[in-house]
C-alpha atoms as a PDB file:
ATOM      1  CA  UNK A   1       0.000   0.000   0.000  1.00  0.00           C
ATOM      2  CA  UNK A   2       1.659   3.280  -0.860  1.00  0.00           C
ATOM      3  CA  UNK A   3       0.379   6.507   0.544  1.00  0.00           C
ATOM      4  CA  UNK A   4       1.448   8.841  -2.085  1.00  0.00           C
ATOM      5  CA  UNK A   5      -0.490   9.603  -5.066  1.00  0.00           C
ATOM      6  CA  UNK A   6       0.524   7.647  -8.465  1.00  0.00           C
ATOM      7  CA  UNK A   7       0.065   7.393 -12.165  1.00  0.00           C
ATOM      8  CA  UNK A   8      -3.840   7.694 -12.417  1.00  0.00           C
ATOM      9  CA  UNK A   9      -4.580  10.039  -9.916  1.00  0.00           C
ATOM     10  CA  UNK A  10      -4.555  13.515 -10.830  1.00  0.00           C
ATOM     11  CA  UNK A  11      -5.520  14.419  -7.169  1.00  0.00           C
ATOM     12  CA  UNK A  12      -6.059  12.986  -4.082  1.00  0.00           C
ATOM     13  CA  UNK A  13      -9.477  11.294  -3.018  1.00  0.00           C
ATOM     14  CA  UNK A  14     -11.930  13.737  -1.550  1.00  0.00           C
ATOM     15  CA  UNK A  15     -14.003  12.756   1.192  1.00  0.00           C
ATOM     16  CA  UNK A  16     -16.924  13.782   2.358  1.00  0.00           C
ATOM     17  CA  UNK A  17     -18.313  12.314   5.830  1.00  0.00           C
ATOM     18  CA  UNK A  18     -20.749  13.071   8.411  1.00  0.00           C
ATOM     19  CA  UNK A  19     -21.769  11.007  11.502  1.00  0.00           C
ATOM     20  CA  UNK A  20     -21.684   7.286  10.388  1.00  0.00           C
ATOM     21  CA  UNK A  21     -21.050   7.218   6.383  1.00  0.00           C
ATOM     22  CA  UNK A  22     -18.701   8.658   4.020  1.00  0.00           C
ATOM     23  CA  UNK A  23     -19.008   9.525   0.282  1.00  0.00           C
ATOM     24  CA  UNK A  24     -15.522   9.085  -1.393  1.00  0.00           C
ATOM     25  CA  UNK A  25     -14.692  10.942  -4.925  1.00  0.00           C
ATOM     26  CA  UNK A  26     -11.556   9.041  -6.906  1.00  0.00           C
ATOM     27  CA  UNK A  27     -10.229  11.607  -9.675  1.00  0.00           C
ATOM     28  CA  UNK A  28      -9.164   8.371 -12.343  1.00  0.00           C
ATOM     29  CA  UNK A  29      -9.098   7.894 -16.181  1.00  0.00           C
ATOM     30  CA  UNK A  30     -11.808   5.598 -17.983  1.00  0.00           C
ATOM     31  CA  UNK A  31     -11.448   2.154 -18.520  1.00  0.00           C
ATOM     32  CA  UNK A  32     -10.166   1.473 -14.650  1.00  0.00           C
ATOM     33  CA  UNK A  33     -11.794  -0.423 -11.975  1.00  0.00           C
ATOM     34  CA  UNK A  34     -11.795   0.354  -8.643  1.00  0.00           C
ATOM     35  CA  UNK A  35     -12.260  -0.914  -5.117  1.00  0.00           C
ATOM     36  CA  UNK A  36     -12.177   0.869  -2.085  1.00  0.00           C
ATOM     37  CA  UNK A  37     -11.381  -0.800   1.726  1.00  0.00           C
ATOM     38  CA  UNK A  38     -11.596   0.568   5.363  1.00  0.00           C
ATOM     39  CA  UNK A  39     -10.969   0.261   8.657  1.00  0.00           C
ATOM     40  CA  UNK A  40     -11.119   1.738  12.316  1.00  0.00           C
ATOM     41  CA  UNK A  41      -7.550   3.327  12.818  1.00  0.00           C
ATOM     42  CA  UNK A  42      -5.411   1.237  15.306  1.00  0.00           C
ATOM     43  CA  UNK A  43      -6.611  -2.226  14.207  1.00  0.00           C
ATOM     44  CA  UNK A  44      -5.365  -4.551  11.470  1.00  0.00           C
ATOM     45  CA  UNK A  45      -8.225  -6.049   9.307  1.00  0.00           C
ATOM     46  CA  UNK A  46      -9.474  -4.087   6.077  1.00  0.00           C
ATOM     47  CA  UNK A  47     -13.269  -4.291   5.574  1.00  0.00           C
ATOM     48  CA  UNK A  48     -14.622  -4.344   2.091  1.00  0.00           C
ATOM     49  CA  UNK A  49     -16.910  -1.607   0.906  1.00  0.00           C
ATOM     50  CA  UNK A  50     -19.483  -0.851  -1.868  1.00  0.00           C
ATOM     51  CA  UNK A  51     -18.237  -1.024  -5.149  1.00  0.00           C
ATOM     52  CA  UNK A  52     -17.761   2.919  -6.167  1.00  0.00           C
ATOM     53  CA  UNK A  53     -19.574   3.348 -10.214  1.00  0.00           C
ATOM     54  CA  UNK A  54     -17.522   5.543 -12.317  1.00  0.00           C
ATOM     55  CA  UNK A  55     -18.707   9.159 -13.236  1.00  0.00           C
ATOM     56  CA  UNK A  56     -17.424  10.060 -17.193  1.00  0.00           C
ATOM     57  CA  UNK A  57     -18.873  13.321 -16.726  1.00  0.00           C
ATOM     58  CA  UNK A  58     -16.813  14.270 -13.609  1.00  0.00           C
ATOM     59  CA  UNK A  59     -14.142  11.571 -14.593  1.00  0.00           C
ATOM     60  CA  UNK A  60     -14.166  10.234 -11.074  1.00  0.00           C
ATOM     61  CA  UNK A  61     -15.111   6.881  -9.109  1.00  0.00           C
ATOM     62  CA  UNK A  62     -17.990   7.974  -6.533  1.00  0.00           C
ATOM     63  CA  UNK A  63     -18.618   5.412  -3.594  1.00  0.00           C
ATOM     64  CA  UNK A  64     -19.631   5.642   0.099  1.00  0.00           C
ATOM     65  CA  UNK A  65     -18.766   3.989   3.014  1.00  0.00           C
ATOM     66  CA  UNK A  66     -21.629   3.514   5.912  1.00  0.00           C
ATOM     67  CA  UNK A  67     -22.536   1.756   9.374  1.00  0.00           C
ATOM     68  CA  UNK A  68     -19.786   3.383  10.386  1.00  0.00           C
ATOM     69  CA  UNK A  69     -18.974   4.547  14.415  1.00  0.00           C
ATOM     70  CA  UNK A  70     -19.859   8.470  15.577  1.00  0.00           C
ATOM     71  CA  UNK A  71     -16.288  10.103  16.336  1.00  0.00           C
ATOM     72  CA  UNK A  72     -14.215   7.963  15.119  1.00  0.00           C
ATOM     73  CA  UNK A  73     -10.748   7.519  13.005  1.00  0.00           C
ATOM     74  CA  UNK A  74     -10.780   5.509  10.090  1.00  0.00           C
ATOM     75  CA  UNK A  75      -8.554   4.894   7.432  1.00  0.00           C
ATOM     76  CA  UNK A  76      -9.565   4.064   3.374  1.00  0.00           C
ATOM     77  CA  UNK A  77      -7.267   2.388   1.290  1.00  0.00           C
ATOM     78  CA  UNK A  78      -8.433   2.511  -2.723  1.00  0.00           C
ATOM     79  CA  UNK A  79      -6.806   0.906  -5.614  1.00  0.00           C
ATOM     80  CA  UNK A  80      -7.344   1.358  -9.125  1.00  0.00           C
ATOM     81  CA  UNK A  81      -6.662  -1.803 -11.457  1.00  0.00           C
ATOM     82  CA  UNK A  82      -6.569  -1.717 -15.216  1.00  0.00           C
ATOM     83  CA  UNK A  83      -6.778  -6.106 -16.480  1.00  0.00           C
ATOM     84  CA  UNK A  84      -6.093  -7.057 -12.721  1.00  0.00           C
ATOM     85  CA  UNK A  85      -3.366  -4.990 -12.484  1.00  0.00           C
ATOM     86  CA  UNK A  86      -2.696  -2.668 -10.047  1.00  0.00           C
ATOM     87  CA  UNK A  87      -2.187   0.759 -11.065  1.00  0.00           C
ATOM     88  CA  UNK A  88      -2.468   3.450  -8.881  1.00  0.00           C
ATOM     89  CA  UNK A  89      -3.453   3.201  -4.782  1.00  0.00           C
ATOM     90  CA  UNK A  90      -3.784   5.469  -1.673  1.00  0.00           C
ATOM     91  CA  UNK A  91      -4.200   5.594   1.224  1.00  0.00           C
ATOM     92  CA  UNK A  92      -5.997   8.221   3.616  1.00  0.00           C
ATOM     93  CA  UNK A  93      -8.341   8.807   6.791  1.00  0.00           C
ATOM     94  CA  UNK A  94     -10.905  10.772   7.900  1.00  0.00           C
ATOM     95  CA  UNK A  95     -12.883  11.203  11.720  1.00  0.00           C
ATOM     96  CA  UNK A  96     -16.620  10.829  11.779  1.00  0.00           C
ATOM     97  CA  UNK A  97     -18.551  13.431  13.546  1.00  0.00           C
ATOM     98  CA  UNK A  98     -19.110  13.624  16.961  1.00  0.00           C
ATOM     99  CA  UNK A  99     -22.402  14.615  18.026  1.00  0.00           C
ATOM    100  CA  UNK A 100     -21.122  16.354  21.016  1.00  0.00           C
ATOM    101  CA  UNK A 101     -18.838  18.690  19.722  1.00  0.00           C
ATOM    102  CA  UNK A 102     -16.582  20.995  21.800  1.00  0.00           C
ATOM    103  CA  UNK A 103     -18.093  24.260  22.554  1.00  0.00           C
ATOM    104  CA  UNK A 104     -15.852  27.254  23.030  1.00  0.00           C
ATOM    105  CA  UNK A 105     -18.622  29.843  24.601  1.00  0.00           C
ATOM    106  CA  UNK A 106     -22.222  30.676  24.771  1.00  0.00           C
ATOM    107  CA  UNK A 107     -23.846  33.715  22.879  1.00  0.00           C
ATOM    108  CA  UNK A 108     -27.733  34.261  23.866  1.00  0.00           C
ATOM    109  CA  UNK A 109     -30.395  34.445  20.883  1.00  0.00           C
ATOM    110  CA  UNK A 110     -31.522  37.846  21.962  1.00  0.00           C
ATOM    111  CA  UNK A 111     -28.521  39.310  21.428  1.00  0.00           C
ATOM    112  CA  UNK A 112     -28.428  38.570  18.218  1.00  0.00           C
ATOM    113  CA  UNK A 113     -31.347  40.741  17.466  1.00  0.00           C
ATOM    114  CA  UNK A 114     -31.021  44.098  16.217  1.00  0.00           C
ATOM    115  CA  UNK A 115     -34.298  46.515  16.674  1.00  0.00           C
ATOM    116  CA  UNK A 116     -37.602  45.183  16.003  1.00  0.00           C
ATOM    117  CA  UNK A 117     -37.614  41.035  17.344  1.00  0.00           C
ATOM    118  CA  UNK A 118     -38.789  39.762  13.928  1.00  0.00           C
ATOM    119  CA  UNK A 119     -36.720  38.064  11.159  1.00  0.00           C
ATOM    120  CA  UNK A 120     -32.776  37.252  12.238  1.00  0.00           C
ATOM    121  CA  UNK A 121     -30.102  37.351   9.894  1.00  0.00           C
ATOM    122  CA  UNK A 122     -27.120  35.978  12.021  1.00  0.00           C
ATOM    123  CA  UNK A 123     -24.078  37.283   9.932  1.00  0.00           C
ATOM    124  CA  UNK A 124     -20.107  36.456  10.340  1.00  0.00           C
ATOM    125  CA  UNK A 125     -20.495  34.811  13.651  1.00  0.00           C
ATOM    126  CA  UNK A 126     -17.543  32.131  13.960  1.00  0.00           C
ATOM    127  CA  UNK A 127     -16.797  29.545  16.070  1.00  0.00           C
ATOM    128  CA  UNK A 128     -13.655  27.200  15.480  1.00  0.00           C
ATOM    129  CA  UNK A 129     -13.791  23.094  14.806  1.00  0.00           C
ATOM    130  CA  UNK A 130     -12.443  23.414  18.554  1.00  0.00           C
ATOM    131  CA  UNK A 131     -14.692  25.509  19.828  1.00  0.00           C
ATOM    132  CA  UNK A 132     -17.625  25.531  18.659  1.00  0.00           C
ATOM    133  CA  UNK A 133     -20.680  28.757  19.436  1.00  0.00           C
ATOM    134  CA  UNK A 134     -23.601  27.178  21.311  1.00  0.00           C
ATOM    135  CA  UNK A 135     -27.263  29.904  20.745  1.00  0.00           C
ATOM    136  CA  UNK A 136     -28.640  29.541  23.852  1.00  0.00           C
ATOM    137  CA  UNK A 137     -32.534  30.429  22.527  1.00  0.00           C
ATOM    138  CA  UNK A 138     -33.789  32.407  25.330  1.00  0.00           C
ATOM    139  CA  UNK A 139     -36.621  33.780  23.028  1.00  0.00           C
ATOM    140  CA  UNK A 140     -38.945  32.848  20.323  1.00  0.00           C
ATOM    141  CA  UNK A 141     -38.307  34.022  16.753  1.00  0.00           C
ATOM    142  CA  UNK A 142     -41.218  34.591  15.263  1.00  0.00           C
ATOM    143  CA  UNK A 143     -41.150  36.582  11.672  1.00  0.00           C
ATOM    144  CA  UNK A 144     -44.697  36.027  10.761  1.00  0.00           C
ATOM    145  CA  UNK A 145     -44.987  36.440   6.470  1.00  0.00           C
ATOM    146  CA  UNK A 146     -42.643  40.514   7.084  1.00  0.00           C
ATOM    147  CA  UNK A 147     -39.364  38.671   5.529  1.00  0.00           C
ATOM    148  CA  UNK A 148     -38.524  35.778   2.925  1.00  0.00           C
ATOM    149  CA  UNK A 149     -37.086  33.890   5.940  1.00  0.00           C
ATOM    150  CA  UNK A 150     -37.429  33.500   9.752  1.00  0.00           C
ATOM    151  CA  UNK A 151     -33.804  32.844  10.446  1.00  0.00           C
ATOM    152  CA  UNK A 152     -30.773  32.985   7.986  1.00  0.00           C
ATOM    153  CA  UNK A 153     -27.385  32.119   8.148  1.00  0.00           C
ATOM    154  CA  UNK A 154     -24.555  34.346   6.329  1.00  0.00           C
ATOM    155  CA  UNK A 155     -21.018  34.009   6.543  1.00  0.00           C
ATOM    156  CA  UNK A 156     -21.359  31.629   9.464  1.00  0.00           C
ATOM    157  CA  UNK A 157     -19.328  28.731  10.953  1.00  0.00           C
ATOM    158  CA  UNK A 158     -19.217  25.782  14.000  1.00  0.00           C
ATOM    159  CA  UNK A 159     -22.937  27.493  15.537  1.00  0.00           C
ATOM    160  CA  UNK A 160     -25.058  25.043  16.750  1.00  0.00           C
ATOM    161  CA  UNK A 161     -28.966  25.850  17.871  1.00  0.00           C
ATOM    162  CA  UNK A 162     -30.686  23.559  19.944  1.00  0.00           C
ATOM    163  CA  UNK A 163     -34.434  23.596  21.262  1.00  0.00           C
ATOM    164  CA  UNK A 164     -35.429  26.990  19.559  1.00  0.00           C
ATOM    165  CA  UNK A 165     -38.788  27.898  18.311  1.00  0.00           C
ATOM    166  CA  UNK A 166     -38.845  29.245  14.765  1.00  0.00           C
ATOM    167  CA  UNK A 167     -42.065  30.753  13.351  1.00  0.00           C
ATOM    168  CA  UNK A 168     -42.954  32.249   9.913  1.00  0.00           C
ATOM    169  CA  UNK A 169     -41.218  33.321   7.209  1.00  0.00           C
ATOM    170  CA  UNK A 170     -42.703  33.879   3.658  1.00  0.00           C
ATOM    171  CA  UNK A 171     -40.523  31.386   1.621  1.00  0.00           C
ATOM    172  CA  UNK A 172     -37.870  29.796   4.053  1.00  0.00           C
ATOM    173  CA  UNK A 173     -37.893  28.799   7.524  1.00  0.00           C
ATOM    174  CA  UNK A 174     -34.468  28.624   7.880  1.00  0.00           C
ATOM    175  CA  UNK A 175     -32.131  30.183   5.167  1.00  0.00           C
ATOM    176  CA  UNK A 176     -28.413  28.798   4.630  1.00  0.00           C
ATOM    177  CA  UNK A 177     -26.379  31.274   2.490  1.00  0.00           C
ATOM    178  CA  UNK A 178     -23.733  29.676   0.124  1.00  0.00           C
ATOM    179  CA  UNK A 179     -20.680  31.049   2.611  1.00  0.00           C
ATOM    180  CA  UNK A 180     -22.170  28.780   5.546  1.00  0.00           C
ATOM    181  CA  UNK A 181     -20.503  25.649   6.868  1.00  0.00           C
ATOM    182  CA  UNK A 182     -20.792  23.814   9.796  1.00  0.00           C
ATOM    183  CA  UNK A 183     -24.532  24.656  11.648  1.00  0.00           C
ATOM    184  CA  UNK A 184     -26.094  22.663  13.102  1.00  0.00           C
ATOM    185  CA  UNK A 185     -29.885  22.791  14.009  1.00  0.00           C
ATOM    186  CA  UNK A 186     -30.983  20.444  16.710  1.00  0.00           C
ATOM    187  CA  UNK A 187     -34.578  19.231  17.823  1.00  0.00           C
ATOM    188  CA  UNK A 188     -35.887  22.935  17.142  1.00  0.00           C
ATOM    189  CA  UNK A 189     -39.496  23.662  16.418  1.00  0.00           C
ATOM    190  CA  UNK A 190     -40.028  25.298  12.732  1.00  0.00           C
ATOM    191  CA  UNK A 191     -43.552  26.163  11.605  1.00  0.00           C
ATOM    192  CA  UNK A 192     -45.842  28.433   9.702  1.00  0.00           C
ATOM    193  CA  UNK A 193     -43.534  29.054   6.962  1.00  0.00           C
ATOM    194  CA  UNK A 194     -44.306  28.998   3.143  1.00  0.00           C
ATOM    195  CA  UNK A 195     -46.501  30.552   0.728  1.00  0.00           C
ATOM    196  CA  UNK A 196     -50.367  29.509   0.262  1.00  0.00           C
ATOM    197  CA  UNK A 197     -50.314  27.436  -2.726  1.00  0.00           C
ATOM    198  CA  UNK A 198     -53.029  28.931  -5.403  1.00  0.00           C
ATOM    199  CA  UNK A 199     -54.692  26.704  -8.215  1.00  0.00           C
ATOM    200  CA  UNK A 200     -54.221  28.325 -11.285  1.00  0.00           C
ATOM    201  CA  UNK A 201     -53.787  27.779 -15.335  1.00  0.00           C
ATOM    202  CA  UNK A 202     -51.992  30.478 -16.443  1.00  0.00           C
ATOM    203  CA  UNK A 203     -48.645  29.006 -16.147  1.00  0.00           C
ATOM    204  CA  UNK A 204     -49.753  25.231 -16.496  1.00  0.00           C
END
């Protein structure tokens, strides 16, 4: 097993995991096969996952990995074979999520608010992957149909909301902006958000 990249691979795997699975992305030429193994970090056997399918359009072997342990190391070893030959293998690892993550200080919901207690954009507000922003939600959002969203997200990262009660908003609920990574939303109570729906012909 070599952990460098080699002939076929224009860049290294990309992986993408969450709590118990992980997709896996294998830049690779047409024509290959591939197989991808795994296992828990610190222990010796290699487990067999799904067959990844090959992507021409990306030109790139997409698999996942799953059943696999919250917060936890793990290790993927994939090989590329071209008429049972090996051509090209890494290997790499990754950490499943934890569900508790570490929380570096508390900022109350009602301070987030600026005048009227309606709609809440939450803007730039950054924790760090150790140490994380916990909203407390000591108050009720509540944005009736006065904004396209109740709550929104923009330039945020590590925040996690837990328990809060989210009303209204005339299109979203909640609103992720594209520069948003790492929120997480947890047992909170969204409702009354959305337009009426209205029968018409017009458009078919």
């Amino acid at each position: 097993m070599a952990g460098q990249v080699r002939t076929v691979f224009s860049e290294p795997p990309r992986l993408e995991n969450t709590f118990s699975f992980c997709s896996v992305y294998l830049p690779a030429e047409a024509g290959l096969e591939c197989t991808l193994q795994f296992r828990q970090k610190g222990t010796e056997t290699w487990r067999q996952a799904f067959p990844p399918e090959y992507d021409p359009e990306f030109k790139e072997f997409r698999g996942s990995i799953v059943l696999l342990e919250e917060d936890t190391e793990y290790e993927v070893f994939a090989t590329l074979t071209k008429y049972g030959n090996v051509v090209a293998d890494y290997v790499t690892s990754f950490r499943t999520w934890t569900s508790h993550p570490p929380i570096g200080r508390e900022v109350l919901l009602s301070s987030l608010f600026k005048g009227k207690q309606t709609a809440l954009e939450i803007k730039k507000l950054k924790g760090t992957p150790d140490g994380w922003i916990r909203i407390v939600p000591d108050c009720e959002i509540n944005a009736g149909e006065e904004a396209d969203y109740a709550l929104r997200f923009t330039e945020c990262e590590y925040l996690l909301l837990e328990g809060a009660t989210i009303r209204g908003g005339y299109r979203h609920g909640v609103d992720l902006t594209e520069k948003v990574s790492h929120v997480r939303l947890i047992n909170c109570d969204i409702s009354k958000w959305g337009r009426v729906g209205i029968t018409q012909n017009e458009w078919g």
